[in-house]
Protein backbone atom coordinates (compact mmCIF):
# COMPACT_ATOMS: atom_id res chain seq x y z
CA UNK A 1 74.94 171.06 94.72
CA UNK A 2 75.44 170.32 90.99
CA UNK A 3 71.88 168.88 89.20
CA UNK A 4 72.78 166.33 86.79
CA UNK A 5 71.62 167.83 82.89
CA UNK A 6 69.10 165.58 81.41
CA UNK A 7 70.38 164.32 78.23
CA UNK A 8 68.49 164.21 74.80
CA UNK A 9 68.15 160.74 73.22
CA UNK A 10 67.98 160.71 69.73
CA UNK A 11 66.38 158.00 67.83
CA UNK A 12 65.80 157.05 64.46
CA UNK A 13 62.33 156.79 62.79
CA UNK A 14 62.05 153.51 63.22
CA UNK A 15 62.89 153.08 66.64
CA UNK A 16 60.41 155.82 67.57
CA UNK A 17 57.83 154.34 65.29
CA UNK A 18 57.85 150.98 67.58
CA UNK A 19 57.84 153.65 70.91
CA UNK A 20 54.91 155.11 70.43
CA UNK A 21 51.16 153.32 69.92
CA UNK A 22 53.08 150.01 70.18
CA UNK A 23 50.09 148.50 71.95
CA UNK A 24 48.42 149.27 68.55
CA UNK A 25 48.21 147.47 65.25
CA UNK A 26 49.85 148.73 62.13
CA UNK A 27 46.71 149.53 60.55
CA UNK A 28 44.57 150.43 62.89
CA UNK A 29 39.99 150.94 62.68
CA UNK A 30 37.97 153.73 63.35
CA UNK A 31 37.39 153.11 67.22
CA UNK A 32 41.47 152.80 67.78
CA UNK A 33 42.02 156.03 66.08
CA UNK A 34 39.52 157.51 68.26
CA UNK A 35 41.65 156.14 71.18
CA UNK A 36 44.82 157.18 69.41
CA UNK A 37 43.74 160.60 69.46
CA UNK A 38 42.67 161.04 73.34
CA UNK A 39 39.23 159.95 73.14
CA UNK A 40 37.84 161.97 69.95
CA UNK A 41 34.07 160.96 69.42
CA UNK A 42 33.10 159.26 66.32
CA UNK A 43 31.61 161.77 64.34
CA UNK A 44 35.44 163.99 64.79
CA UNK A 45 37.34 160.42 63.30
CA UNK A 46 34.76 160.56 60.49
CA UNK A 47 35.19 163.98 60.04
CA UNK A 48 38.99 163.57 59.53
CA UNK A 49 39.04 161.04 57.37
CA UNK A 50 35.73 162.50 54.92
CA UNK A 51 38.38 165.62 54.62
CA UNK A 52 41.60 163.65 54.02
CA UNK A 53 42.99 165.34 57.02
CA UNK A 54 44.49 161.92 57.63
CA UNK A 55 45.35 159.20 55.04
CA UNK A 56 43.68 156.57 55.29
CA UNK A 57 42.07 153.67 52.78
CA UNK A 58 38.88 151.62 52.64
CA UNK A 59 38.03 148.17 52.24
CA UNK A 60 34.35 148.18 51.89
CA UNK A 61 32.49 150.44 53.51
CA UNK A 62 35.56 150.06 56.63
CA UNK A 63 37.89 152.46 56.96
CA UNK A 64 41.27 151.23 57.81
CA UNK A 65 44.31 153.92 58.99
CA UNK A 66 47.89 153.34 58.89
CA UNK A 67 49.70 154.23 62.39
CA UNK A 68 52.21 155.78 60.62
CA UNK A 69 49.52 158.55 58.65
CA UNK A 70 47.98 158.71 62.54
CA UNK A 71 51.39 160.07 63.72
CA UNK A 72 52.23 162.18 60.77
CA UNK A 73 49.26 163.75 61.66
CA UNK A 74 50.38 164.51 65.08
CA UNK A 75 53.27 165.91 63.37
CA UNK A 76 55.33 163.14 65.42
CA UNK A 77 57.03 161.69 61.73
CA UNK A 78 57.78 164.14 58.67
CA UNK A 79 57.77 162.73 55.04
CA UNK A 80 59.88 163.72 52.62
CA UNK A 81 59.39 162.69 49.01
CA UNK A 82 62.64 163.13 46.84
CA UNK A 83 61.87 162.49 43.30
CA UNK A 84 65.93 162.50 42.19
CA UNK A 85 67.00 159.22 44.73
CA UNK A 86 63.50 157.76 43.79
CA UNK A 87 64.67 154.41 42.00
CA UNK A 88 62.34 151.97 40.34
């Protein structure tokens, strides 16, 4: 008997952007990173961010992390930067 093939959706940034975390804010804290990530402690998110491992930005003393930087972490998203269609 003939299995059927599973088939291979492709989607667009975008639409897999809105997939995945979509319980989640855009800009998300230190304690929803954590969560993000599988449960990394504190001190690991803090870590991460002291480095620059992940981008992130602070208002205050509050660190605030874009989903998006979360997931190009995860290597989920790639960014490419091309300075000749760059138009200002």
């Amino acid at each position: 008997m003939n299995q059927p093939k599973p088939t291979l959706a492709i989607i667009n940034h975008q639409e897999a952007y809105e997939l995945l975390f979509q319980n989640y804010p855009d800009v998300v804290n230190i304690a929803e990173m954590c969560e993000m990530l599988g449960g990394i402690s504190n001190k690991t998110a803090y870590k991460l961010l002291q480095e620059n491992t992940i981008n992130h930005f602070k208002i205050g003393r509050i660190y605030k992390i874009p989903k998006v930087n979360i997931l190009l972490y995860l290597n989920l998203f790639s960014f490419t930067f091309d300075r000749l269609t760059l138009t200002l």
